[in-house]
C-alpha atoms as a PDB file:
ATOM      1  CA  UNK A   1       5.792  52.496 -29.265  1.00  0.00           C
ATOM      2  CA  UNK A   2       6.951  53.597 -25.635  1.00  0.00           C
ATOM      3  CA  UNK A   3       9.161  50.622 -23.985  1.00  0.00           C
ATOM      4  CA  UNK A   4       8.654  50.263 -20.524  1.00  0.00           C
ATOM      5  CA  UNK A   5      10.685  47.497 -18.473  1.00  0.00           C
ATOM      6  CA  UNK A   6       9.567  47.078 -14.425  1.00  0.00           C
ATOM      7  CA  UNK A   7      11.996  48.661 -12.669  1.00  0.00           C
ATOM      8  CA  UNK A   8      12.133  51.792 -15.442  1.00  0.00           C
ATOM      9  CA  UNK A   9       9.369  53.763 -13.592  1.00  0.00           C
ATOM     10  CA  UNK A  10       8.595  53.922  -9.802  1.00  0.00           C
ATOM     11  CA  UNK A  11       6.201  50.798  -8.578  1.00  0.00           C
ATOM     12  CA  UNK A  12       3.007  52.916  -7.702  1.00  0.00           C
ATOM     13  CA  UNK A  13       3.245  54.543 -11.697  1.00  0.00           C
ATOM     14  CA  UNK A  14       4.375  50.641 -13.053  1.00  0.00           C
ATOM     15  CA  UNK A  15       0.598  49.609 -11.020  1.00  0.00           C
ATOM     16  CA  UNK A  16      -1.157  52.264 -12.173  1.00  0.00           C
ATOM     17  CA  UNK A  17      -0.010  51.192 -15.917  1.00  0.00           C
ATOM     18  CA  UNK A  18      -0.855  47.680 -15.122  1.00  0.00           C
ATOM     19  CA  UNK A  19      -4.138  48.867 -13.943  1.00  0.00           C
ATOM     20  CA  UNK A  20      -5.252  51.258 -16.766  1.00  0.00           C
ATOM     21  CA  UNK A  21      -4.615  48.824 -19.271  1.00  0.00           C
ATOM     22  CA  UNK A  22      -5.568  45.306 -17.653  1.00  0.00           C
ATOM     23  CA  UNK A  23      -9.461  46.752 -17.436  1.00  0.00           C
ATOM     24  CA  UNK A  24     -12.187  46.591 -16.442  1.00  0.00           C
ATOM     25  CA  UNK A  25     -11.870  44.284 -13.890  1.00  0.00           C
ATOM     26  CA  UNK A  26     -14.345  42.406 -11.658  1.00  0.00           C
ATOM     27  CA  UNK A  27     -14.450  43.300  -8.043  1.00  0.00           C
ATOM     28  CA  UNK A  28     -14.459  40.258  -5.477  1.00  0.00           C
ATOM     29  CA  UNK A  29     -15.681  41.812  -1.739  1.00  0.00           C
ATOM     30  CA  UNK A  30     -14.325  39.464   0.331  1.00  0.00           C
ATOM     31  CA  UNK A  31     -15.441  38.597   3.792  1.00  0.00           C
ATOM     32  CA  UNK A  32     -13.365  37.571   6.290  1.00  0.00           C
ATOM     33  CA  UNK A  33     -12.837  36.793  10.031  1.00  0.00           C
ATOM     34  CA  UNK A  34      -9.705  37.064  12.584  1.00  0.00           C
ATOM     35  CA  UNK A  35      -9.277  33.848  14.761  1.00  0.00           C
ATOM     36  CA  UNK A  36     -11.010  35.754  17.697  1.00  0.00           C
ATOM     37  CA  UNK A  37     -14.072  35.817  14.877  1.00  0.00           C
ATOM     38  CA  UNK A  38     -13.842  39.237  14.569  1.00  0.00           C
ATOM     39  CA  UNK A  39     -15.330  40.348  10.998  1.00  0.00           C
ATOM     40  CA  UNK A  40     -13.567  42.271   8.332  1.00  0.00           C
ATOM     41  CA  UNK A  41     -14.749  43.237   4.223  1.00  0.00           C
ATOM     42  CA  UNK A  42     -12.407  44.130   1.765  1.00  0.00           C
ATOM     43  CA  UNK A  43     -12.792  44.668  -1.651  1.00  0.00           C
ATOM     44  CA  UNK A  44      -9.880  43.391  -4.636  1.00  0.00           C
ATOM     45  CA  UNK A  45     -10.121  44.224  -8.169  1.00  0.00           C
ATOM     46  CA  UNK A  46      -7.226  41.463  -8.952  1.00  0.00           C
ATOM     47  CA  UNK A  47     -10.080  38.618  -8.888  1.00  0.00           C
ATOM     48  CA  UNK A  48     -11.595  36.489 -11.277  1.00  0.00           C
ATOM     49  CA  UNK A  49     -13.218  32.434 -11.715  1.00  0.00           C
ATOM     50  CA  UNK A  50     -10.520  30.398 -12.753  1.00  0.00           C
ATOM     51  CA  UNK A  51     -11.879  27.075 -12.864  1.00  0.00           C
ATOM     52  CA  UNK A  52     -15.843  25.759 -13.241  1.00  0.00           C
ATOM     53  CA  UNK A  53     -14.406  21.824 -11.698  1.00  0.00           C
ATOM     54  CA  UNK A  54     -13.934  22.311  -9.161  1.00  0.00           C
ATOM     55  CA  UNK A  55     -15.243  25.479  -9.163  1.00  0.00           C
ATOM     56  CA  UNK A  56     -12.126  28.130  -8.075  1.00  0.00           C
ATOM     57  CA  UNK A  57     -11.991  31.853  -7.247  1.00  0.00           C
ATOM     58  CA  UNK A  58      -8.426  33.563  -7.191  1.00  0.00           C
ATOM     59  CA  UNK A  59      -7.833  37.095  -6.002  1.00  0.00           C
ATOM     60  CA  UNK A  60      -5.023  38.641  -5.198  1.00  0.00           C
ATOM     61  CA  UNK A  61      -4.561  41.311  -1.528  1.00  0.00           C
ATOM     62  CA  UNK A  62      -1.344  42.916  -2.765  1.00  0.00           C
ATOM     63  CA  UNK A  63       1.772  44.497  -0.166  1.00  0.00           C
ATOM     64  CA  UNK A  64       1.320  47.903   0.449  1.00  0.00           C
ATOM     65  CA  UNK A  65       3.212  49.793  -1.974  1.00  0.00           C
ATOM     66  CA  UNK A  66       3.977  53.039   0.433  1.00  0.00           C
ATOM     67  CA  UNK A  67       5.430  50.549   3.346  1.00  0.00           C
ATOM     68  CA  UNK A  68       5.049  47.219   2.663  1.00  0.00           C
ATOM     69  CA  UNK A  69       2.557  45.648   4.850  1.00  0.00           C
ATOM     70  CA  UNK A  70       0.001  43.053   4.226  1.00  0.00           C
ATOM     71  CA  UNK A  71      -3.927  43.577   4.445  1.00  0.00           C
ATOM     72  CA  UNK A  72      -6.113  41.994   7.454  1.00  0.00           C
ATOM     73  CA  UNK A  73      -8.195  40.213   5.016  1.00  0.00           C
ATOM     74  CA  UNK A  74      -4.631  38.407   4.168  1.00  0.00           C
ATOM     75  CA  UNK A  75      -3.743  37.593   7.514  1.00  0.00           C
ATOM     76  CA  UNK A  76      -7.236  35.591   8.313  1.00  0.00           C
ATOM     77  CA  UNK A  77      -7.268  33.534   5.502  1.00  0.00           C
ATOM     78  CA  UNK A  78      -3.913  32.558   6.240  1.00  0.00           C
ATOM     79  CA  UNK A  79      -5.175  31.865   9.813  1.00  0.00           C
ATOM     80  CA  UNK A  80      -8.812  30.317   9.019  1.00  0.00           C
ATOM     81  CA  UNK A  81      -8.694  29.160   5.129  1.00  0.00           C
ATOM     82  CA  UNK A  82     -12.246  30.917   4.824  1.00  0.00           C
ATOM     83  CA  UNK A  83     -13.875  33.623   2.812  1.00  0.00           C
ATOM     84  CA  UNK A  84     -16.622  34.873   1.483  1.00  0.00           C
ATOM     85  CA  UNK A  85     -16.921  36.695  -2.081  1.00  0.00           C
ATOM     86  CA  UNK A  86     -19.803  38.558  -2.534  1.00  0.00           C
ATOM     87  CA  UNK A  87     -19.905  40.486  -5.750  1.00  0.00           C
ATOM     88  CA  UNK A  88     -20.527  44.055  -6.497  1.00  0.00           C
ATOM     89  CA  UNK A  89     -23.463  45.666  -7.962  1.00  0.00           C
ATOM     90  CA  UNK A  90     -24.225  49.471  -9.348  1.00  0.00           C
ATOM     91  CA  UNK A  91     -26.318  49.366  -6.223  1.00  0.00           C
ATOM     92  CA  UNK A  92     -24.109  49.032  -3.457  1.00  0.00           C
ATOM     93  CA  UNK A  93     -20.538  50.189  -5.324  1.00  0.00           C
ATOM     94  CA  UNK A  94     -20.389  53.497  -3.448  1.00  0.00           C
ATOM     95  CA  UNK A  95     -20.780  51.438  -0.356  1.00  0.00           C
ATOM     96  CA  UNK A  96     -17.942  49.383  -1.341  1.00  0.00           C
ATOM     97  CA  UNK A  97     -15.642  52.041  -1.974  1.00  0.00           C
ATOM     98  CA  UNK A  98     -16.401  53.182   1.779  1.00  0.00           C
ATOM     99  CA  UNK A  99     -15.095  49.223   2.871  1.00  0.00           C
ATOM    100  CA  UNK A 100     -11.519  49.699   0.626  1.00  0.00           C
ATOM    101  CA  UNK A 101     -10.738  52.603   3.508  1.00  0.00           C
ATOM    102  CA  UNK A 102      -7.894  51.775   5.622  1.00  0.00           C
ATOM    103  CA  UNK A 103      -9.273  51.404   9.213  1.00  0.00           C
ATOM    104  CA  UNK A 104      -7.292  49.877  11.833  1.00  0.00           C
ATOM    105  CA  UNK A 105      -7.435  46.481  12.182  1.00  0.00           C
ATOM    106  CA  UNK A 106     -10.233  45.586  14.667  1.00  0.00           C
ATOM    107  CA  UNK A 107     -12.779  48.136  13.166  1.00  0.00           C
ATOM    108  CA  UNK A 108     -15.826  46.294  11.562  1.00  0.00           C
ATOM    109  CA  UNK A 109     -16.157  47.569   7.600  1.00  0.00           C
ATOM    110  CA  UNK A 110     -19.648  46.129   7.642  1.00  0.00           C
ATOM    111  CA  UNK A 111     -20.766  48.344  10.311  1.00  0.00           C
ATOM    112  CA  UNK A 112     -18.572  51.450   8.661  1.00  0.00           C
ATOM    113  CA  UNK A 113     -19.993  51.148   4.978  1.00  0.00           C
ATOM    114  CA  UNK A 114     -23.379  49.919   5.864  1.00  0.00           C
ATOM    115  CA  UNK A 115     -23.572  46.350   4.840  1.00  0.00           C
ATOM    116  CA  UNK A 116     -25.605  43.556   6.704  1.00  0.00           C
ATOM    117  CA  UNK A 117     -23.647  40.876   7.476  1.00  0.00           C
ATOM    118  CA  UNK A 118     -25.716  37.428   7.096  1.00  0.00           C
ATOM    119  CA  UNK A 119     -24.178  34.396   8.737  1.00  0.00           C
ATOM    120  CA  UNK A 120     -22.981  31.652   6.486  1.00  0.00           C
ATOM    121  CA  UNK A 121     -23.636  28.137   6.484  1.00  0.00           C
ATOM    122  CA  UNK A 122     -20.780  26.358   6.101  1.00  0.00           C
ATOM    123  CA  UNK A 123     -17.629  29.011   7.006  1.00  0.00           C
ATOM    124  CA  UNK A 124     -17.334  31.548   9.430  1.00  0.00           C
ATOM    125  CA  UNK A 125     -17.016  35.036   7.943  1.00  0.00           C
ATOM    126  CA  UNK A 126     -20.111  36.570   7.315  1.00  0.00           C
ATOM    127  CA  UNK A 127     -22.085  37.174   3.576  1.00  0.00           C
ATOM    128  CA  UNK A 128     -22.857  40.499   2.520  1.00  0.00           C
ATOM    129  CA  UNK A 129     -27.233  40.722   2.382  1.00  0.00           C
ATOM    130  CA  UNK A 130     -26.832  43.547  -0.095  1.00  0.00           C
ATOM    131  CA  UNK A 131     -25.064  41.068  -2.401  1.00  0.00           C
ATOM    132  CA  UNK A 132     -26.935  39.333  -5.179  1.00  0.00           C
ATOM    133  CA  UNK A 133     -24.425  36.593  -5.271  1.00  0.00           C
ATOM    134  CA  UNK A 134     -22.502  34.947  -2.756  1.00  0.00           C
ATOM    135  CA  UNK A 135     -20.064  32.488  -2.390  1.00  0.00           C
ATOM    136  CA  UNK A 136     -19.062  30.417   0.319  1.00  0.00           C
ATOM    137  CA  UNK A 137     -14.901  29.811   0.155  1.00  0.00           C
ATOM    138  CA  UNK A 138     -12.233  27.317   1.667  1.00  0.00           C
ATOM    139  CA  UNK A 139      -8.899  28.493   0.878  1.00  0.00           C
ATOM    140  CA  UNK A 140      -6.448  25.293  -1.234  1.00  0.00           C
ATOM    141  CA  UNK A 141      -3.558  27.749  -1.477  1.00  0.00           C
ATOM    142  CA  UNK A 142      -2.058  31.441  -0.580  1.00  0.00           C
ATOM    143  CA  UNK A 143       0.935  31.908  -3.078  1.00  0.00           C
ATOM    144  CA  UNK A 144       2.949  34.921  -2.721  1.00  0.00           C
ATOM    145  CA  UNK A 145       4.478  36.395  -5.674  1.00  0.00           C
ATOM    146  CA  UNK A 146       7.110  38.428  -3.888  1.00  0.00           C
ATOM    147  CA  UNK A 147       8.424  39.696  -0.866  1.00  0.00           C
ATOM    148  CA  UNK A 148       8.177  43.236  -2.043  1.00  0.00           C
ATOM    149  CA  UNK A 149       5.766  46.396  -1.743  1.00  0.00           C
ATOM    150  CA  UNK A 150       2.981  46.022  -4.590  1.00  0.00           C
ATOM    151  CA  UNK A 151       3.892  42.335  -4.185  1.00  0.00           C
ATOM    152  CA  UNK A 152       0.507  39.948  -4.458  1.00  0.00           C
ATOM    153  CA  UNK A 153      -0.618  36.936  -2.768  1.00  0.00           C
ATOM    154  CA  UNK A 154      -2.938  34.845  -4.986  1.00  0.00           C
ATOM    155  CA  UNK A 155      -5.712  33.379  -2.659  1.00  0.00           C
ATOM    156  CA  UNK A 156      -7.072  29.992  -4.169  1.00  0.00           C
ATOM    157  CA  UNK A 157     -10.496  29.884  -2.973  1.00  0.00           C
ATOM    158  CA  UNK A 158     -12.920  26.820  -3.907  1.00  0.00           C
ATOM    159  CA  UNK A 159     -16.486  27.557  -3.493  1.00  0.00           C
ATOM    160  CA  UNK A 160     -18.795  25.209  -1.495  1.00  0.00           C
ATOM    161  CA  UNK A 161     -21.910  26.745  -1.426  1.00  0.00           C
ATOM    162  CA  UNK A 162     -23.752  29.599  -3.598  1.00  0.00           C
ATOM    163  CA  UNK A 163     -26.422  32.323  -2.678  1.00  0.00           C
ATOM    164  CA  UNK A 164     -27.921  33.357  -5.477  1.00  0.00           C
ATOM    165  CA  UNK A 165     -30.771  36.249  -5.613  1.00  0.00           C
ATOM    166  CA  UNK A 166     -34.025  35.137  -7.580  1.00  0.00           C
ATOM    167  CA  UNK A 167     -34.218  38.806  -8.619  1.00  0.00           C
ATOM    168  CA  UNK A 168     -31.522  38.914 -10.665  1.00  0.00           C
ATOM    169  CA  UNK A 169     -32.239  35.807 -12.461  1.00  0.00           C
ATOM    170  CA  UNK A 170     -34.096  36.268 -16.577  1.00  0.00           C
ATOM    171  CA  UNK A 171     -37.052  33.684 -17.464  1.00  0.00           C
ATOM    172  CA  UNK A 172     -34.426  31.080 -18.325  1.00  0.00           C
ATOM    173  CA  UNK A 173     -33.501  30.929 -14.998  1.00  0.00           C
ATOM    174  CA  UNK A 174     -29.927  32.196 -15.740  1.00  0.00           C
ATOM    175  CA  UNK A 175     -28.357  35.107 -14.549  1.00  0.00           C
ATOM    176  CA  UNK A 176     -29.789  38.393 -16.419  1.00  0.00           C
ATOM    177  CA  UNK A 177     -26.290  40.819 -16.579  1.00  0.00           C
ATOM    178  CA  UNK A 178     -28.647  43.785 -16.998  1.00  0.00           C
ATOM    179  CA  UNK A 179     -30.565  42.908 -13.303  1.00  0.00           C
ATOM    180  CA  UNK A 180     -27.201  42.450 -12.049  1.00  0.00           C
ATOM    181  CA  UNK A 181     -25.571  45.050 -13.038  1.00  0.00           C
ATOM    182  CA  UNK A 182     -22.317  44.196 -11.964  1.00  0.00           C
ATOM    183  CA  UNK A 183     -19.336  47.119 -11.997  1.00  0.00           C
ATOM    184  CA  UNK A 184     -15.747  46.673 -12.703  1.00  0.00           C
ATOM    185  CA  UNK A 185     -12.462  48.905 -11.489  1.00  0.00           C
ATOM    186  CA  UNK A 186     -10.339  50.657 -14.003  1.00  0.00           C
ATOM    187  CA  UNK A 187      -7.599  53.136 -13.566  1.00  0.00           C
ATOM    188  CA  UNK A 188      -7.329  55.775 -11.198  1.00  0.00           C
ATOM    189  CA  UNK A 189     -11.084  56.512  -9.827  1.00  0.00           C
ATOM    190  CA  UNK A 190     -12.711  54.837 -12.735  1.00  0.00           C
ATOM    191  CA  UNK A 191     -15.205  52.336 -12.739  1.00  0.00           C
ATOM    192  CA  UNK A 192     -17.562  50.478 -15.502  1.00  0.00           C
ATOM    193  CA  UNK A 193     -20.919  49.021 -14.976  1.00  0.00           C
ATOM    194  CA  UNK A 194     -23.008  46.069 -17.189  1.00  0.00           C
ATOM    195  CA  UNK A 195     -25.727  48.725 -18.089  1.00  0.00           C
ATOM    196  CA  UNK A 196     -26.939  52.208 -18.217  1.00  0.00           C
ATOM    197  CA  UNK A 197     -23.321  54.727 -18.211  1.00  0.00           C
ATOM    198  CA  UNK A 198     -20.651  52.725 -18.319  1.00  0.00           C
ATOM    199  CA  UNK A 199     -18.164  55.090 -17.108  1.00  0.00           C
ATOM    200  CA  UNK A 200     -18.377  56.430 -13.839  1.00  0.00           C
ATOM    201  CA  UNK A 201     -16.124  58.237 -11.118  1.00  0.00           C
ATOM    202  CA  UNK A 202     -15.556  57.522  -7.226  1.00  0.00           C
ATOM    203  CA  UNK A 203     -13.154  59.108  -5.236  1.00  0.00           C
ATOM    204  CA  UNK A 204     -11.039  56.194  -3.501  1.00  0.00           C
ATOM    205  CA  UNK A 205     -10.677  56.824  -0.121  1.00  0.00           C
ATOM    206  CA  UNK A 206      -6.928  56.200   0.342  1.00  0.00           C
ATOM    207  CA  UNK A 207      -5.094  59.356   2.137  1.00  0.00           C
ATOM    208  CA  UNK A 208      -8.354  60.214   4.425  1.00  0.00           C
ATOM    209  CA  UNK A 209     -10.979  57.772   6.439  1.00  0.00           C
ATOM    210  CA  UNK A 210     -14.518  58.100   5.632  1.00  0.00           C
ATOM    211  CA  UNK A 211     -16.386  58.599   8.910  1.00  0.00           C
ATOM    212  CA  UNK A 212     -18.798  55.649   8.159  1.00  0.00           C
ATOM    213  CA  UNK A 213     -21.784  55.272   7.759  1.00  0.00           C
ATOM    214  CA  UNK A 214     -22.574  54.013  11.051  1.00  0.00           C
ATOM    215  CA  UNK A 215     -22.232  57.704  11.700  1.00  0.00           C
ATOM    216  CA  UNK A 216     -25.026  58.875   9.969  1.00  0.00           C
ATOM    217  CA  UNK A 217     -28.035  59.367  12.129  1.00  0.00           C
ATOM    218  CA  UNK A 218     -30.720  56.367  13.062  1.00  0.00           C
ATOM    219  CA  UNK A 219     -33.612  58.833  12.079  1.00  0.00           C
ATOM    220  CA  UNK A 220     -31.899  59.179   8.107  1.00  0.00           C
ATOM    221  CA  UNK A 221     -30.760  55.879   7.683  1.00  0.00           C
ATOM    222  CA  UNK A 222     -34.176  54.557   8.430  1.00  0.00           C
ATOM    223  CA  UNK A 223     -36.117  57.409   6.440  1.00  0.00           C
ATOM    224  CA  UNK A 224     -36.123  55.565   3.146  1.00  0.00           C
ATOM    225  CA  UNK A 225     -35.190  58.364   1.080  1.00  0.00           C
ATOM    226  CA  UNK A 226     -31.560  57.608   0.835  1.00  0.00           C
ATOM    227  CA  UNK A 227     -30.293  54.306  -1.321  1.00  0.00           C
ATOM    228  CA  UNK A 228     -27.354  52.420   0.258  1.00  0.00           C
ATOM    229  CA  UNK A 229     -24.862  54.358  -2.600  1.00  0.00           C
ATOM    230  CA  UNK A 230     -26.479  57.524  -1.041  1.00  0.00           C
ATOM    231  CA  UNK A 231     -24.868  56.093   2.538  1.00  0.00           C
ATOM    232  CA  UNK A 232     -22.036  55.368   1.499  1.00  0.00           C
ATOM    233  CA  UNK A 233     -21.353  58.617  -0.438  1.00  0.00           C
ATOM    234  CA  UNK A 234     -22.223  60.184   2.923  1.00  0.00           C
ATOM    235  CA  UNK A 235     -20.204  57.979   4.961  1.00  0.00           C
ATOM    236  CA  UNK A 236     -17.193  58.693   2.811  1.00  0.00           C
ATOM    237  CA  UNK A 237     -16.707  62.494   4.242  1.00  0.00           C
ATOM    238  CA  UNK A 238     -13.686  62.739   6.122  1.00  0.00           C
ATOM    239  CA  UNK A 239     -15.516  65.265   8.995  1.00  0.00           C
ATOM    240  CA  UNK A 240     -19.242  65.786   9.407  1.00  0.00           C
ATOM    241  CA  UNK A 241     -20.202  69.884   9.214  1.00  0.00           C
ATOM    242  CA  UNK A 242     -20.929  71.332  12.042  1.00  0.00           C
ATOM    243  CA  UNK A 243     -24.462  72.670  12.351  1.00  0.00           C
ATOM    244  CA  UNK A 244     -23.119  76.475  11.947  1.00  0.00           C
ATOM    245  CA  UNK A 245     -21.583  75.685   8.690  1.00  0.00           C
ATOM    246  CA  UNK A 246     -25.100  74.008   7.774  1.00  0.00           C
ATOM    247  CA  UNK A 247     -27.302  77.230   8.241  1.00  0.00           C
ATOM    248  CA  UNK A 248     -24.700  79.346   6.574  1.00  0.00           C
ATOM    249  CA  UNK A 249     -25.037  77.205   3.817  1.00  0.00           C
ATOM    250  CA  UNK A 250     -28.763  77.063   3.123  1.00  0.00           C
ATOM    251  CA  UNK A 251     -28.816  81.027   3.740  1.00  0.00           C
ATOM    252  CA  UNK A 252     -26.495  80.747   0.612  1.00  0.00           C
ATOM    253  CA  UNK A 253     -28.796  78.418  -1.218  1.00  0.00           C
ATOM    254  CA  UNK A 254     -31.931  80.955  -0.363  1.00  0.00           C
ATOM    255  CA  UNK A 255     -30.133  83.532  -2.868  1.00  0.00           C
ATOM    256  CA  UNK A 256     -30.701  80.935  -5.987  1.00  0.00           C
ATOM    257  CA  UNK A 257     -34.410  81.498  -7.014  1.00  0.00           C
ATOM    258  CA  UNK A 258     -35.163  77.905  -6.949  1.00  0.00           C
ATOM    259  CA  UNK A 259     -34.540  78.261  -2.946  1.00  0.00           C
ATOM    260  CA  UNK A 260     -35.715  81.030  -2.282  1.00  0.00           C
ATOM    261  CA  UNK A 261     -37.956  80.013   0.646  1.00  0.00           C
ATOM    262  CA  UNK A 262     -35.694  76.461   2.142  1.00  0.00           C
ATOM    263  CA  UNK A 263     -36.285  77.936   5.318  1.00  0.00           C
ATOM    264  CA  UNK A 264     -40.124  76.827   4.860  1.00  0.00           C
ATOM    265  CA  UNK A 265     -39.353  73.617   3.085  1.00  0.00           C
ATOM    266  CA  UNK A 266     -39.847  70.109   5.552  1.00  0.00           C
ATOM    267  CA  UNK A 267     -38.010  68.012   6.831  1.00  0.00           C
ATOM    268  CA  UNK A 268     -38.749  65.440   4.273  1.00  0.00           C
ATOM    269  CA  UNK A 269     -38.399  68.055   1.540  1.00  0.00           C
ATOM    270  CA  UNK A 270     -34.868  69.007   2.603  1.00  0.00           C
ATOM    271  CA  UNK A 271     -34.031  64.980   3.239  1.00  0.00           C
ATOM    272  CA  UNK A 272     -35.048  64.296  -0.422  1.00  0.00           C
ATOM    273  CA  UNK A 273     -32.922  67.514  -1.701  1.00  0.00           C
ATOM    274  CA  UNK A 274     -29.812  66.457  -0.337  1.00  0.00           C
ATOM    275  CA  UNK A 275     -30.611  63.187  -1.998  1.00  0.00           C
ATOM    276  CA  UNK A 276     -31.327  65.497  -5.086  1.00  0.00           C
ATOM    277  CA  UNK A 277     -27.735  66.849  -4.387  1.00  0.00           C
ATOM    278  CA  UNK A 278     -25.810  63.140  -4.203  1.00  0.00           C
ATOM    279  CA  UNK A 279     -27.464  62.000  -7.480  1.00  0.00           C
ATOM    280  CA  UNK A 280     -25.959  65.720  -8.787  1.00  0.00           C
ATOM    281  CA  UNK A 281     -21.797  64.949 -10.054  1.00  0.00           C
ATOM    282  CA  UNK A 282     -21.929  68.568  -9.320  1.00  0.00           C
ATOM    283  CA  UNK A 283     -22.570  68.891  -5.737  1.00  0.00           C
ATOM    284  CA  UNK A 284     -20.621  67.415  -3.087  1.00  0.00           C
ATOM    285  CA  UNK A 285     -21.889  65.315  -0.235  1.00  0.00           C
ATOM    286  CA  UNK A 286     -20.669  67.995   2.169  1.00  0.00           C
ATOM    287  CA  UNK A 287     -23.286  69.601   0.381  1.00  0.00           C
ATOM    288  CA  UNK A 288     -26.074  67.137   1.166  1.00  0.00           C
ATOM    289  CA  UNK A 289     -24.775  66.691   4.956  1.00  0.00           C
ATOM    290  CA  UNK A 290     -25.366  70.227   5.529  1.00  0.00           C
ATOM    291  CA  UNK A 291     -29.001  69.787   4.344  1.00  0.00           C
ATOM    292  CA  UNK A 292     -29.412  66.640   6.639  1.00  0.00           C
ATOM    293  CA  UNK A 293     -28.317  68.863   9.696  1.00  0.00           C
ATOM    294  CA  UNK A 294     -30.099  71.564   8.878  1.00  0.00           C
ATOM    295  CA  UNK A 295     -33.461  69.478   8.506  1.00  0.00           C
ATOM    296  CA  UNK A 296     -32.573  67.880  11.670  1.00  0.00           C
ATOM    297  CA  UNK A 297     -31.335  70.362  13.880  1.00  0.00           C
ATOM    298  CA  UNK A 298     -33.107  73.501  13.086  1.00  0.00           C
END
């Protein structure tokens, strides 16, 4: 057996062992607000229910490793004792991924990933609508377990009030994991999911900011071709193409057989490619950008 004591290895390769091994984990996307009430949505894979009475949610917004700061959604419960945790589905992780970028503090994550924000009843940050469950937080306790980088704070939340999704629900009126389909965070770019592949890949956005998806044309969002993962893939790219790179590109795709004659396809027909191209682990969503411009600009 390899020994390993804290301290042995640098802190980032000590988290990433920590990580690996204490997996999967649920992932809490918590909802927040400044004392101004401006909104912010983070999401922490240190989470989990720790007690059913009362009922208490603990996770954990660690110091960053690299410099040692703390996280906005840190500072407002500090200030406000209120969250919201809104768990994460297949359906909305790539969406989530997009909220975990580091913007600076003032920029709404709702509006940069996608999400609605639905006002709560009895605390002020905002639920996530694309959420299946919800839950309404006062905060007992922050306790920090250290002063230094990759240092957590454990943030005792009680829940006071549930929103729970009748879709998700079996004919015993209990929750139905494969309707869920909740997804977990493992090591590295990893995640797992309650049904279909388990194992899936997301690049984390952590040394580039995704441009959002409130960036993404009116005219696409509202097509309904794209799914909200589809968004969020395409809000993840670090620079939009410009339109020249676009028609280079599909002059490229016109020497594959298959499309040969893009130039004559619609504007629907392209749309629904570069959705072809996200669902493809193959293709990039520069890729399906380039198609998007190219249907709209041509």
């Amino acid at each position: 057996m390899i020994k390993i004591k804290p301290g042995d290895i640098p802190v980032p390769r000590f988290q990433g062992l920590l990580q690996h091994a204490v997996a999967p984990r649920p992932i809490a996307l918590a909802s927040t607000v400044d004392a101004q009430g401006n909104p912010n949505l983070s999401p922490f894979s240190f989470f989990n229910v720790f007690s059913a009475n009362p009922p208490i949610l603990v996770f954990s917004p660690a110091r960053r490793v690299r410099n040692n700061t703390t996280k906005d959604t840190l500072e407002n419960v500090k200030v406000t004792k209120e969250v919201v945790i809104n768990v994460v589905t297949y359906a909305m992780v790539q969406q989530t991924s997009l909220a975990s970028s580091e913007y600076p503090t003032g920029v709404n994550e709702f509006v940069k990933a996608g999400f609605t924000p639905v006002e709560s009843e009895l605390v002020k940050p905002f639920r996530v609508k694309e959420s299946p469950v919800q839950f309404e937080c006062v905060v007992n306790d922050i306790i920090a377990l250290g002063h230094q980088g990759g240092a957590g704070h454990l943030v005792i939340s009680e829940v006071k009030l549930v929103h729970l999704s009748p879709d998700i629900l079996g004919p015993d009126g209990l929750i139905d994991q494969h309707k869920i389909d909740l997804v977990a965070r493992l090591g590295r770019n990893w995640y797992s999911r309650n049904s279909g592949e388990a194992l899936f890949e997301i690049e984390k956005p952590l040394e580039k900011l995704g441009v959002g998806v409130d960036s993404i044309p009116e005219e696409v969002k509202k097509s309904g071709i794209f799914s909200g993962n589809d968004l969020g893939r395409l809000g993840n790219v670090e620079v939009i193409p410009t339109l020249e790179e676009a028609k280079l590109f599909v002059q490229t795709l016109r020497k594959d057989t298959a499309y040969r004659e893009i130039e004559q396809f619609s504007k629907q027909e392209l749309m629904q490619l570069a959705r072809d191209f996200l669902a493809d682990q193959d293709s990039s969503a520069k890729d399906a950008w380039m198609l998007i411009l190219y249907a709209l600009n041509r």
